[in-house]
N, C-alpha and C. Protein backbone atom coordinates (compact mmCIF):
# COMPACT_ATOMS: atom_id res chain seq x y z
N UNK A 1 85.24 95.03 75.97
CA UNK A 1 84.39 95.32 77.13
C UNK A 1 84.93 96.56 77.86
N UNK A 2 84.21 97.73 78.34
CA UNK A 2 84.58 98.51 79.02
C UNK A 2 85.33 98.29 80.43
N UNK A 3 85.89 99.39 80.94
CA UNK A 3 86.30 98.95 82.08
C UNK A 3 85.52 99.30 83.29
N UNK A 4 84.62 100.48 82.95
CA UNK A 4 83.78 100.44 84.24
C UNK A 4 82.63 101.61 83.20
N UNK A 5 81.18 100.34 84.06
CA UNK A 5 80.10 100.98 83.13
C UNK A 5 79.11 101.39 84.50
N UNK A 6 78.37 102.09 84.74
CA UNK A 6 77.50 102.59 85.31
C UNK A 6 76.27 102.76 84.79
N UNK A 7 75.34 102.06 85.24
CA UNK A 7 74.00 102.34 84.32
C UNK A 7 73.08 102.67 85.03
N UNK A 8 72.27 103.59 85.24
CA UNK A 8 70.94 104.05 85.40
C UNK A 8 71.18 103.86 87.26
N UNK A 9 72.40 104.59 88.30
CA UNK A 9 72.87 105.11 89.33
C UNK A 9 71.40 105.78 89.66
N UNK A 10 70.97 105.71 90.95
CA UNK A 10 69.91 106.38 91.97
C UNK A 10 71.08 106.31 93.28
N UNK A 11 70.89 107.95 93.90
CA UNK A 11 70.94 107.95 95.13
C UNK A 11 70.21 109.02 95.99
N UNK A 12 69.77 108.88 97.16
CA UNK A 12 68.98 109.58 97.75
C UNK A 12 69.47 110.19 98.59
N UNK A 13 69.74 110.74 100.43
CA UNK A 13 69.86 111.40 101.39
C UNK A 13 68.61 112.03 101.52
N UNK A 14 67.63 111.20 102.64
CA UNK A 14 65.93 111.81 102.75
C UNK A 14 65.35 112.11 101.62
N UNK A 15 64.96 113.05 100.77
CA UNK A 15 64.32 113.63 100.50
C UNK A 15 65.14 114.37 99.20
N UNK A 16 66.22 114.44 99.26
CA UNK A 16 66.92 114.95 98.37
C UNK A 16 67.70 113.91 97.46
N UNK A 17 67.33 114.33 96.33
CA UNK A 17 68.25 113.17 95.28
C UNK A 17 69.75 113.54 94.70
N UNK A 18 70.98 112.72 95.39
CA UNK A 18 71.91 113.27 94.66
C UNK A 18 72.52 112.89 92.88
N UNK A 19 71.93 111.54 93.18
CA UNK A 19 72.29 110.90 91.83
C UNK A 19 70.85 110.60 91.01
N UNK A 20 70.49 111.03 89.74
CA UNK A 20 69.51 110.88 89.35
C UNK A 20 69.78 110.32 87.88
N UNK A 21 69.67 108.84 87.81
CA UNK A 21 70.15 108.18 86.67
C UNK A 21 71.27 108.29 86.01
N UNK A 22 72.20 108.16 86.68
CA UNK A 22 73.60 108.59 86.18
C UNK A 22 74.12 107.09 85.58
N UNK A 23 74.59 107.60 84.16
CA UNK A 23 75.50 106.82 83.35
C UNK A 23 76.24 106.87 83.10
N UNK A 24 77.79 106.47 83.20
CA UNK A 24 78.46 106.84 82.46
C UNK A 24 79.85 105.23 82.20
N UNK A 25 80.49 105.51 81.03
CA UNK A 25 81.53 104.36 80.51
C UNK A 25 82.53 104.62 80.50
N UNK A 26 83.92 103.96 81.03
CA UNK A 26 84.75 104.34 80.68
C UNK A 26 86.36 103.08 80.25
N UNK A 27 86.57 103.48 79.44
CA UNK A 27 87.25 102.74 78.61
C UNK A 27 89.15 102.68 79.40
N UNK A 28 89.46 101.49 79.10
CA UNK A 28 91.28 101.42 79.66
C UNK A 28 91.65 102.33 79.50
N UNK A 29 92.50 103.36 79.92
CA UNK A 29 93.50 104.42 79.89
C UNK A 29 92.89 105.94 79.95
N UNK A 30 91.39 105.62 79.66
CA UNK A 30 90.85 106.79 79.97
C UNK A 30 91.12 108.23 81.07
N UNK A 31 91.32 109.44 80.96
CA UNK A 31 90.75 109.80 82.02
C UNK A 31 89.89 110.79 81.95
N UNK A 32 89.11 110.93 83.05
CA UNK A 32 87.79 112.28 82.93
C UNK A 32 87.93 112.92 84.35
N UNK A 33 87.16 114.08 84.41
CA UNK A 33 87.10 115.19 85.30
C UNK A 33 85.60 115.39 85.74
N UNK A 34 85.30 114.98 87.03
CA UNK A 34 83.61 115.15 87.13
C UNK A 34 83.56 116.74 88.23
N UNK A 35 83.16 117.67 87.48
CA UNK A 35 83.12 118.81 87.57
C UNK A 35 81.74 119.18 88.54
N UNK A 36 81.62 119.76 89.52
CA UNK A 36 80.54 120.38 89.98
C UNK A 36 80.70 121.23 91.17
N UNK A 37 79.78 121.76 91.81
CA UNK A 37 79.86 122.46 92.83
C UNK A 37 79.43 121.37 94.12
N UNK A 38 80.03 121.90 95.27
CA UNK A 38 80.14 121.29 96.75
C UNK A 38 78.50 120.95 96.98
N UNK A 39 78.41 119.40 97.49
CA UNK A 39 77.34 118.94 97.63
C UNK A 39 76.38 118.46 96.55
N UNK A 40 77.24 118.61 95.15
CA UNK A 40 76.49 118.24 93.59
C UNK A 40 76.43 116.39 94.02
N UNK A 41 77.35 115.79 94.28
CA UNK A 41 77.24 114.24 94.56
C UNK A 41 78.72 113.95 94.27
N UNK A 42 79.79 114.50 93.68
CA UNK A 42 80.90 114.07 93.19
C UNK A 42 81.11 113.01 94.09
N UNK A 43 81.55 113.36 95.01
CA UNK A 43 82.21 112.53 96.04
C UNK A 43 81.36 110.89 96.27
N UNK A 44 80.04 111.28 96.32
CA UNK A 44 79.06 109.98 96.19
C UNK A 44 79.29 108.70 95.15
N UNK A 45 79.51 109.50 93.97
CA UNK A 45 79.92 108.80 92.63
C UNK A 45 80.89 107.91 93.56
N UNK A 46 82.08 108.74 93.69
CA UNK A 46 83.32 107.83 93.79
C UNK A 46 83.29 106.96 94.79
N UNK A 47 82.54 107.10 95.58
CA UNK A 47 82.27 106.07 96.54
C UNK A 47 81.76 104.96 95.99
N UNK A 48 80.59 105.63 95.65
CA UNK A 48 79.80 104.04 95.02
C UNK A 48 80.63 103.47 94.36
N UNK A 49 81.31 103.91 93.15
CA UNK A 49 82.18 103.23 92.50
C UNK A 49 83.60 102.58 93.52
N UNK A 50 84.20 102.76 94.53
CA UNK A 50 84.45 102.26 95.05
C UNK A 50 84.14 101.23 96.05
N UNK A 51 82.71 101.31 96.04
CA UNK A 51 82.27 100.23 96.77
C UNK A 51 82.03 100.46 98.03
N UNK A 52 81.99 101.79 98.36
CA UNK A 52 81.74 102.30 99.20
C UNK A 52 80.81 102.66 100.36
N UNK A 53 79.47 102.79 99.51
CA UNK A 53 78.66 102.88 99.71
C UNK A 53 77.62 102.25 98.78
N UNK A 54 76.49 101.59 98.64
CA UNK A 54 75.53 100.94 97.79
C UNK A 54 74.75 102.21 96.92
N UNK A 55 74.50 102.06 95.65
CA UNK A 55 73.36 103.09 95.31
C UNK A 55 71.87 102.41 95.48
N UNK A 56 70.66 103.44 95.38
CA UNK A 56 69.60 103.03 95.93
C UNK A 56 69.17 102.27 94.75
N UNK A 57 69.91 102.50 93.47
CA UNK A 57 69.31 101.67 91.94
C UNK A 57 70.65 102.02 91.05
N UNK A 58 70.46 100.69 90.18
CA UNK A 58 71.30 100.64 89.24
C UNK A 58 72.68 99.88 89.24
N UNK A 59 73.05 99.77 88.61
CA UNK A 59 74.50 98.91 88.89
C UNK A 59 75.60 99.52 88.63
N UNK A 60 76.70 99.29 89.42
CA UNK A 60 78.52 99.29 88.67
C UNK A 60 78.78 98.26 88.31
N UNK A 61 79.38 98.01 87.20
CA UNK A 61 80.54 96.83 86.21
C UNK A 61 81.36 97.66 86.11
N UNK A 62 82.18 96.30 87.00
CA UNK A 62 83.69 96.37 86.53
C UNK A 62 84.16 95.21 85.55
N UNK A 63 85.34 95.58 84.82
CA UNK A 63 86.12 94.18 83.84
C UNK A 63 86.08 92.95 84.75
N UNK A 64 85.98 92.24 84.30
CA UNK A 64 86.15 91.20 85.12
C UNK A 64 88.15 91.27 85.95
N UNK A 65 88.24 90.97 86.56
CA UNK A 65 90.10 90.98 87.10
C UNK A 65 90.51 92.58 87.07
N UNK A 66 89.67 93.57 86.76
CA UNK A 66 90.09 94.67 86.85
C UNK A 66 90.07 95.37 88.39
N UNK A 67 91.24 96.17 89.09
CA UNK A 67 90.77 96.53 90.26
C UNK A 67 91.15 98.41 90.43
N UNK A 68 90.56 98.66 91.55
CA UNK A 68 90.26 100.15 91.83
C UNK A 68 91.06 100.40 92.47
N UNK A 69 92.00 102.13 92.57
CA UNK A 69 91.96 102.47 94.03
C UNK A 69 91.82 103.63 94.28
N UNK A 70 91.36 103.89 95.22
CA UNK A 70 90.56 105.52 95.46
C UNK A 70 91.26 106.12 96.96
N UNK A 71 91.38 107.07 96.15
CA UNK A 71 91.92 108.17 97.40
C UNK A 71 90.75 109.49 97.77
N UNK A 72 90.45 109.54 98.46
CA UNK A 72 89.59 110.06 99.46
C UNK A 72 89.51 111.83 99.58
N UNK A 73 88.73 112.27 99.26
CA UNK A 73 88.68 113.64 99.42
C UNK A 73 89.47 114.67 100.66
N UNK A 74 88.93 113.79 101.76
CA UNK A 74 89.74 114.09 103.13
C UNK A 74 89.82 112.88 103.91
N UNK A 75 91.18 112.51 103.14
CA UNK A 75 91.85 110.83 103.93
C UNK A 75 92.36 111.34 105.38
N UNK A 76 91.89 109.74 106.44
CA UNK A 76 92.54 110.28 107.55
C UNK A 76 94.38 109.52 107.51
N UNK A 77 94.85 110.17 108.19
CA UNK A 77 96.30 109.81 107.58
C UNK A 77 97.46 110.42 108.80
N UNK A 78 96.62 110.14 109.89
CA UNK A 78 97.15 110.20 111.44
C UNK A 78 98.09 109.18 111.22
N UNK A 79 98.77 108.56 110.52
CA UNK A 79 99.49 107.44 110.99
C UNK A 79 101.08 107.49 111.68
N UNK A 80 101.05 106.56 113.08
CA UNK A 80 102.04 106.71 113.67
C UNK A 80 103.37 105.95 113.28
N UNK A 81 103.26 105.05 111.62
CA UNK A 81 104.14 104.74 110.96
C UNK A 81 104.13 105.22 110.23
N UNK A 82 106.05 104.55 109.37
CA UNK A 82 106.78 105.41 108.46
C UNK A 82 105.60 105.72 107.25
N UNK A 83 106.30 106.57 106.73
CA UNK A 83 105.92 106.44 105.27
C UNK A 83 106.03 105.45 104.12
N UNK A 84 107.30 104.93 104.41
CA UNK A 84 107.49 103.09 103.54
C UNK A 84 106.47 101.93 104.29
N UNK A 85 105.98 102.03 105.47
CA UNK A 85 105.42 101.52 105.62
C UNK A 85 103.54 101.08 105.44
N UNK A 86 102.95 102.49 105.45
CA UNK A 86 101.68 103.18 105.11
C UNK A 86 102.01 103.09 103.14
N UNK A 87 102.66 102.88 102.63
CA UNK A 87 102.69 103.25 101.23
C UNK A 87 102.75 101.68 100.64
N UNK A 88 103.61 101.16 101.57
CA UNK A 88 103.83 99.05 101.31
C UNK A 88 102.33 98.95 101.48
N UNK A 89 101.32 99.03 102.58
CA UNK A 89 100.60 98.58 103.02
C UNK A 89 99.37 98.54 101.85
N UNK A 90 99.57 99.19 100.86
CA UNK A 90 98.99 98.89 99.55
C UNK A 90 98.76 97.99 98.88
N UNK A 91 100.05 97.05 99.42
CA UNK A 91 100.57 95.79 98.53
C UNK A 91 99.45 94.18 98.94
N UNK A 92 99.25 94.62 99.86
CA UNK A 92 98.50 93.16 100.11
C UNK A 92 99.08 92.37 101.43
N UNK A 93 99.24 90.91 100.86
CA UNK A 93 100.21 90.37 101.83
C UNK A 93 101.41 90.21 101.39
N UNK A 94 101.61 91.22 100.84
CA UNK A 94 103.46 91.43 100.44
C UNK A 94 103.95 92.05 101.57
N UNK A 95 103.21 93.43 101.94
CA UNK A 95 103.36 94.72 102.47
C UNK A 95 104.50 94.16 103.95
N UNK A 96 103.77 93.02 104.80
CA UNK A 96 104.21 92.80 106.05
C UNK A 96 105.60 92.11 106.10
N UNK A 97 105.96 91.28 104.75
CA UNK A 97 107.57 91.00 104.73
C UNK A 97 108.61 92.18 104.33
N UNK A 98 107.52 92.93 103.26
CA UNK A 98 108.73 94.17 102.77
C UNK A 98 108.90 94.76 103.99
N UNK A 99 107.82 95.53 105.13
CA UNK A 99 108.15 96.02 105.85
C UNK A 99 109.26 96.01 107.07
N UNK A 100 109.06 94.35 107.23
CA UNK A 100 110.02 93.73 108.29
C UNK A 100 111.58 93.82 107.50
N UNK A 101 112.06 93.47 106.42
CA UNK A 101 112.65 93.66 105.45
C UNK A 101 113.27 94.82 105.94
N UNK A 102 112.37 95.54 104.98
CA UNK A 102 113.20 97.51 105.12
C UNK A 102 113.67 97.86 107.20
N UNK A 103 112.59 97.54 107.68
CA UNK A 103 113.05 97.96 109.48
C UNK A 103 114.28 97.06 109.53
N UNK A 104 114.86 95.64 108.78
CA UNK A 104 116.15 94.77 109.76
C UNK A 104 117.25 95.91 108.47
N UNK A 105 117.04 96.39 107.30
CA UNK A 105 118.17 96.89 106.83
C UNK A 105 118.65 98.43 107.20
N UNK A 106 117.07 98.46 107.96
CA UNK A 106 117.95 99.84 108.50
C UNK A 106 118.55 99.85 110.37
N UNK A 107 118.54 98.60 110.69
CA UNK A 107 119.02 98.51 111.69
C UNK A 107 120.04 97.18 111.47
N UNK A 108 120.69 96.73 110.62
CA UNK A 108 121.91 95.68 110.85
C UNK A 108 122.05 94.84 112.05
N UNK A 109 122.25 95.64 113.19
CA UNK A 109 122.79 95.34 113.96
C UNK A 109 122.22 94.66 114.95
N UNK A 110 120.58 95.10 114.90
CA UNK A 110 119.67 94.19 115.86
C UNK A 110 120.05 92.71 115.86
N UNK A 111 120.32 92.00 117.11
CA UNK A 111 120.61 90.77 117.67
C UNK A 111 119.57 89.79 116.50
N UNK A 112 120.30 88.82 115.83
CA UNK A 112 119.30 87.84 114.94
C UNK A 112 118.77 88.48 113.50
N UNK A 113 119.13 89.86 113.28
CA UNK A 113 119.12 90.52 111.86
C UNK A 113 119.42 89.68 110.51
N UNK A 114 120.92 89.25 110.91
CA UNK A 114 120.75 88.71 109.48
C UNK A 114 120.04 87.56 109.30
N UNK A 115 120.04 86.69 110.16
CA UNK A 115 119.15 84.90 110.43
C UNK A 115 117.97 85.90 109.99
N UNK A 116 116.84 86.58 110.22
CA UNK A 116 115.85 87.30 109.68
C UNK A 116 115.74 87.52 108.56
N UNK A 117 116.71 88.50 108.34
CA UNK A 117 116.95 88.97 106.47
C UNK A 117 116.87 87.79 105.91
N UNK A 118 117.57 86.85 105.87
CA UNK A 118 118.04 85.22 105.27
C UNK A 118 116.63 84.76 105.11
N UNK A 119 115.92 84.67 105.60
CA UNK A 119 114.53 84.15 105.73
C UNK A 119 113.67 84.88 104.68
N UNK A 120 113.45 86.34 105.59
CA UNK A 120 112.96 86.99 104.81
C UNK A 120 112.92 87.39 103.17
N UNK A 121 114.60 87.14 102.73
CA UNK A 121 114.80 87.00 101.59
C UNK A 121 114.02 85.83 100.73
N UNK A 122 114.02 85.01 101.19
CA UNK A 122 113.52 83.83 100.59
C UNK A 122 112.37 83.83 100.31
N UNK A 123 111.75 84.27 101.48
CA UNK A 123 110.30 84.65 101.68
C UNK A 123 109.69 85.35 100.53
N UNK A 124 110.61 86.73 100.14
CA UNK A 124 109.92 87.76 98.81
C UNK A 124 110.47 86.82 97.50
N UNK A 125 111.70 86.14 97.70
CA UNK A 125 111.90 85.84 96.52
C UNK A 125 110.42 84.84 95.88
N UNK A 126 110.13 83.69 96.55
CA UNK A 126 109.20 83.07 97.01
C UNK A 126 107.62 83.64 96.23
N UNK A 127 107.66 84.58 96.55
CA UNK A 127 106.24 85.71 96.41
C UNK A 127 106.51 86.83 95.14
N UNK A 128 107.54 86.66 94.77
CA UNK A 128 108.05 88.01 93.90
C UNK A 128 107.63 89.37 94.61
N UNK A 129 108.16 89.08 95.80
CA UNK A 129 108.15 90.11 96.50
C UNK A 129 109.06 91.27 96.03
N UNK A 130 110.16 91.05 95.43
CA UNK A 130 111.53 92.43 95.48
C UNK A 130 110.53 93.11 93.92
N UNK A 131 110.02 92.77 93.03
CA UNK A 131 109.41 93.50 92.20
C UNK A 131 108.29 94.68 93.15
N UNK A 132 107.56 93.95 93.67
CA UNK A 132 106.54 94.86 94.37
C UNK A 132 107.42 95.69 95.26
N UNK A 133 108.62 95.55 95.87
CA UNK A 133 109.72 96.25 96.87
C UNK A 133 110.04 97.16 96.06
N UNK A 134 110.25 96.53 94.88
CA UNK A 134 110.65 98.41 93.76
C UNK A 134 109.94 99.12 93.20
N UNK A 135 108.76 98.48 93.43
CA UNK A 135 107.33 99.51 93.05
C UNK A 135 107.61 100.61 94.23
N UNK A 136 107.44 99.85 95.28
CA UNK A 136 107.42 101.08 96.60
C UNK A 136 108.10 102.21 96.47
N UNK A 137 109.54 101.22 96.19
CA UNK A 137 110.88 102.89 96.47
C UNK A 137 110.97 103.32 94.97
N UNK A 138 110.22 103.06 93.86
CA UNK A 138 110.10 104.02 93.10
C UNK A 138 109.17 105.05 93.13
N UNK A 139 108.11 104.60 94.03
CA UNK A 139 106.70 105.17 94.25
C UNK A 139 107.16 106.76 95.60
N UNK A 140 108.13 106.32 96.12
CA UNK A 140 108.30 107.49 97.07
C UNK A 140 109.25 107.84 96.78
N UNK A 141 109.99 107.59 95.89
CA UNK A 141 111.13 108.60 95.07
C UNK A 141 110.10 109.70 94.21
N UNK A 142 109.46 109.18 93.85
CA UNK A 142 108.84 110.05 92.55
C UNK A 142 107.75 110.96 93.59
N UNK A 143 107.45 110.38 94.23
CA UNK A 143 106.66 111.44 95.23
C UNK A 143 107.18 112.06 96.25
N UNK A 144 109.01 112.21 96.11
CA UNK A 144 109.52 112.91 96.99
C UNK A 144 109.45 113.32 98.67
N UNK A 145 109.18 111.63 99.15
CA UNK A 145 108.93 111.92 100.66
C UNK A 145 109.86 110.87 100.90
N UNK A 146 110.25 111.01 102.61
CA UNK A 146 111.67 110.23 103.16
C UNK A 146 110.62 108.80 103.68
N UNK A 147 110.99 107.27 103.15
CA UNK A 147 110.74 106.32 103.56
C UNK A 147 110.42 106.36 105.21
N UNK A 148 111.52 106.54 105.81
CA UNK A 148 111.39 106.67 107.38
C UNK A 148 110.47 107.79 108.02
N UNK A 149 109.75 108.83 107.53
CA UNK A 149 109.52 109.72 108.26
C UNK A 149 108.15 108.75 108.62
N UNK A 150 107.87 109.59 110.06
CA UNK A 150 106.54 109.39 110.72
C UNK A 150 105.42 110.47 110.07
N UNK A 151 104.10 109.46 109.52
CA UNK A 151 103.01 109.63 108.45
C UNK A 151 102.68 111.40 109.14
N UNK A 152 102.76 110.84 110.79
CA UNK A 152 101.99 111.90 111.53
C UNK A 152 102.47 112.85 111.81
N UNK A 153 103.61 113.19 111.24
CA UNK A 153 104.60 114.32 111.73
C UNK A 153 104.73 115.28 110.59
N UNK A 154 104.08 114.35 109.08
CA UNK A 154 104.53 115.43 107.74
C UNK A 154 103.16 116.36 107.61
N UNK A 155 103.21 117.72 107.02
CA UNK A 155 102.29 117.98 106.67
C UNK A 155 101.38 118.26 105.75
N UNK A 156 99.90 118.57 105.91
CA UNK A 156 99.14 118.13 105.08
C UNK A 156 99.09 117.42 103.42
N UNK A 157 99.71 118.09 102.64
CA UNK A 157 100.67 117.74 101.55
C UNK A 157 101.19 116.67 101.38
N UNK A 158 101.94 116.50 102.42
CA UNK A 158 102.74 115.32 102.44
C UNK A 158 101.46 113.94 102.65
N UNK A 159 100.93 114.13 103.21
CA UNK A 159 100.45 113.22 104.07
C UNK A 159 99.70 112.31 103.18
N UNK A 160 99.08 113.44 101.65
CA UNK A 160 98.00 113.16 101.10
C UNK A 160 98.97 112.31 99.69
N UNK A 161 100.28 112.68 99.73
CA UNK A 161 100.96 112.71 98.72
C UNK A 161 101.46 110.69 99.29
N UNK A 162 101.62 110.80 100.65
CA UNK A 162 101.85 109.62 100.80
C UNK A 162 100.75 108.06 100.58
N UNK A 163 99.60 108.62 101.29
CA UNK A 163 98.34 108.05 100.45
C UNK A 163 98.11 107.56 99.10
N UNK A 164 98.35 109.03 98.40
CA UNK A 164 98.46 108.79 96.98
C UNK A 164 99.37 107.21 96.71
N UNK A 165 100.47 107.32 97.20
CA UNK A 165 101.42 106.93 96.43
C UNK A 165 101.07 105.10 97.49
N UNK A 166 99.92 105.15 98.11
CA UNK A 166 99.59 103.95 98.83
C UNK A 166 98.65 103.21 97.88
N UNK A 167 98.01 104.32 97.10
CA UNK A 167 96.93 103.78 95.70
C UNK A 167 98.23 103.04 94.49
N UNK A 168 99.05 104.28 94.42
CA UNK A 168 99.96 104.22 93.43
C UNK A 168 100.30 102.67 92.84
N UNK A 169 100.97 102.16 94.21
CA UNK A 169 101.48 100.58 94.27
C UNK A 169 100.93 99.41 93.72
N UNK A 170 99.46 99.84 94.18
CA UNK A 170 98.60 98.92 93.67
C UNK A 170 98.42 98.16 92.11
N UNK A 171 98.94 99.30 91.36
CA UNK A 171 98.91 99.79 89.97
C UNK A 171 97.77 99.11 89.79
N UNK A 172 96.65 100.10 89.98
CA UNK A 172 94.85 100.02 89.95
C UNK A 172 94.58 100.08 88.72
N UNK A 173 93.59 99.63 87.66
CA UNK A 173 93.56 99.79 86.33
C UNK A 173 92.56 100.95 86.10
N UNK A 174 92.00 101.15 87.27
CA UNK A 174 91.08 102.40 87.36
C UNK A 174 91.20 103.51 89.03
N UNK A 175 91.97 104.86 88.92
CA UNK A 175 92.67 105.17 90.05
C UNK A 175 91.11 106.66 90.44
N UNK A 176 90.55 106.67 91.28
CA UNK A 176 89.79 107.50 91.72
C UNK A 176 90.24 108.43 92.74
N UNK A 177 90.51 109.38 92.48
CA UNK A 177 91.01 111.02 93.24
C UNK A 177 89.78 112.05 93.27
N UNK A 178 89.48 111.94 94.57
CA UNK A 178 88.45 112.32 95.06
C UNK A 178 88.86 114.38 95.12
N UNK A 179 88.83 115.09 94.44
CA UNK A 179 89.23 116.57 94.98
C UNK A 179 90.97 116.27 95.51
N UNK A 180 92.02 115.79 94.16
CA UNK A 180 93.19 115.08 94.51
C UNK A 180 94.27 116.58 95.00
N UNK A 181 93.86 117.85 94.86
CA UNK A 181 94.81 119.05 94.79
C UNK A 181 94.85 119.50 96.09
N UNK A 182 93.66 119.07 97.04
CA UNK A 182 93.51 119.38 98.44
C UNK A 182 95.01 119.84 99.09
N UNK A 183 95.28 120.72 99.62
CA UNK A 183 96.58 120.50 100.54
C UNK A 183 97.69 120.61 99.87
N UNK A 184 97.84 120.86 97.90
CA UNK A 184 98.85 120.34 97.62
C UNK A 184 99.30 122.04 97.13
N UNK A 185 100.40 122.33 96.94
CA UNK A 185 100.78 123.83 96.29
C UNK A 185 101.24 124.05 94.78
N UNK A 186 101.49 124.66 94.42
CA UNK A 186 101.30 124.56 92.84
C UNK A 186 102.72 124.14 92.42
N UNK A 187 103.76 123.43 93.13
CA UNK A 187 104.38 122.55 92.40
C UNK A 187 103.79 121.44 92.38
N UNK A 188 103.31 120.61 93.66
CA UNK A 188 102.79 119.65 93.93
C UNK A 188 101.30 119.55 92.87
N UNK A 189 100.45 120.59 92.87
CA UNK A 189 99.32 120.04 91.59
C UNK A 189 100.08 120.28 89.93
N UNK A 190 101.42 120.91 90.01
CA UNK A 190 102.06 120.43 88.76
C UNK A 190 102.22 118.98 88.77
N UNK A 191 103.21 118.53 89.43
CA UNK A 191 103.53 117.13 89.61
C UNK A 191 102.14 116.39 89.67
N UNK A 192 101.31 116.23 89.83
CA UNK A 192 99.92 116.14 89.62
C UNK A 192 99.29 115.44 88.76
N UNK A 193 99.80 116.62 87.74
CA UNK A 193 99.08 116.70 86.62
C UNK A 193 100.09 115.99 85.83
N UNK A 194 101.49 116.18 85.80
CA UNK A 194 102.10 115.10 84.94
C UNK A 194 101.81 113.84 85.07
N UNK A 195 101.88 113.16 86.56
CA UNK A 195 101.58 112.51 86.95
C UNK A 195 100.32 111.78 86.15
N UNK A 196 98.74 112.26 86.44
CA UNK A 196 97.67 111.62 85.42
C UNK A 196 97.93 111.09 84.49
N UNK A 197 98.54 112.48 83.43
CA UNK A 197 99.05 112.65 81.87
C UNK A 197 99.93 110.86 81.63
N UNK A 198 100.55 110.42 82.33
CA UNK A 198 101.61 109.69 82.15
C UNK A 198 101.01 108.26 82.97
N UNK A 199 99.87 108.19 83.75
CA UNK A 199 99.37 107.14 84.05
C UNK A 199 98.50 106.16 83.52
N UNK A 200 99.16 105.02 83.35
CA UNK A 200 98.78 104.03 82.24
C UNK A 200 97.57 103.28 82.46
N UNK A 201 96.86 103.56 83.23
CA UNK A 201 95.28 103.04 84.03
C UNK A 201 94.79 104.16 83.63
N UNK A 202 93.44 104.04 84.12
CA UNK A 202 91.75 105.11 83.44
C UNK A 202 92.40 106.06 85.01
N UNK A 203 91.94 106.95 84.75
CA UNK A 203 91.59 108.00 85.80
C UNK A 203 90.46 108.71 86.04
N UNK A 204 89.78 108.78 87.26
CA UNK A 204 88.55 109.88 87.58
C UNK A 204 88.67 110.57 88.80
């Protein structure tokens, strides 16, 4: 069974049609490049396929247990937390123990820290939480940003790179990058591109 099929896509805006029977299949590990000029619908696609928005006809299938994650053409990414924290927050209901977690080990000393940690430990062990904990800090090693910095203080680059790496965690079986080079400089769309090349989910 494919992993995501699209059949016979309609979308409108008044009077103007952006999607006009669009099909397309795409298989595990795939990836493709939807090429066009500004205002062609790209961005529409990925929505719909994210669920984003409804099309006016036609359906998305997904695998059954298969899931998405899409990063955004122009994500907002004001955030007044860390970067380990905006990047956990991927995880689900893992995200809120790792986070409490990582804030008591970088402060020891806070009054009731370790009685916390002690808990908290139990808590991920509990959940297989420390696997998803090393998804994270492998996820912002490889994307070269500091756990602690504030989301809202890095720039543009960074910001989008931290996002990214908020899809990353998820390990989505189908990862949607909406115009993913935005902001980034040509080491960063190197790293990029290895990046795709080496990602074991479909890509669009």
């Amino acid at each position: 069974m494919p992993l995501l099929t699209l059949d016979n896509l309609q979308f409108s805006i008044g009077p103007r049609t952006i999607l006009d029977h669009v099909g397309l299949t795409i298989e595990k590990g795939e990836k493709y490049a939807i090429i066009g000029r500004n205002g062609a619908g790209k961005s529409t696609l990925l929505k719909i396929i994210a669920g984003l928005i409804r099309p006016d006809d036609g359906q998305v299938r997904l695998a059954p247990g298969a899931t998405v994650a899409y990063l955004q053409q122009d994500p907002q990414a004001d955030y007044d937390q860390s970067v380990y924290h905006v990047v956990a927050s991927g995880l689900g209901d893992v995200q809120a123990l790792l986070t409490q977690y990582h804030d008591l080990i970088s402060d020891p000393e806070k009054p009731g820290a370790m009685d916390a940690l002690a808990e908290l430990q139990h808590q991920l062990e509990a959940q297989d939480g420390w696997s998803a904990g090393q998804r994270v800090d492998e996820v912002i090693t490889r994307l070269n940003l500091n756990p602690d910095a504030i989301v809202s203080h890095l720039s543009g680059g960074e910001r989008r790179r931290v996002l990214l790496g908020r899809a990353l965690v998820q390990q989505p079986d189908l990862l949607l990058l909406d115009e993913p080079t935005n902001h980034l400089d040509i080491a960063g769309i190197e790293w990029l591109e290895e990046l795709v090349r080496s990602f074991s989910g479909a890509v669009l």
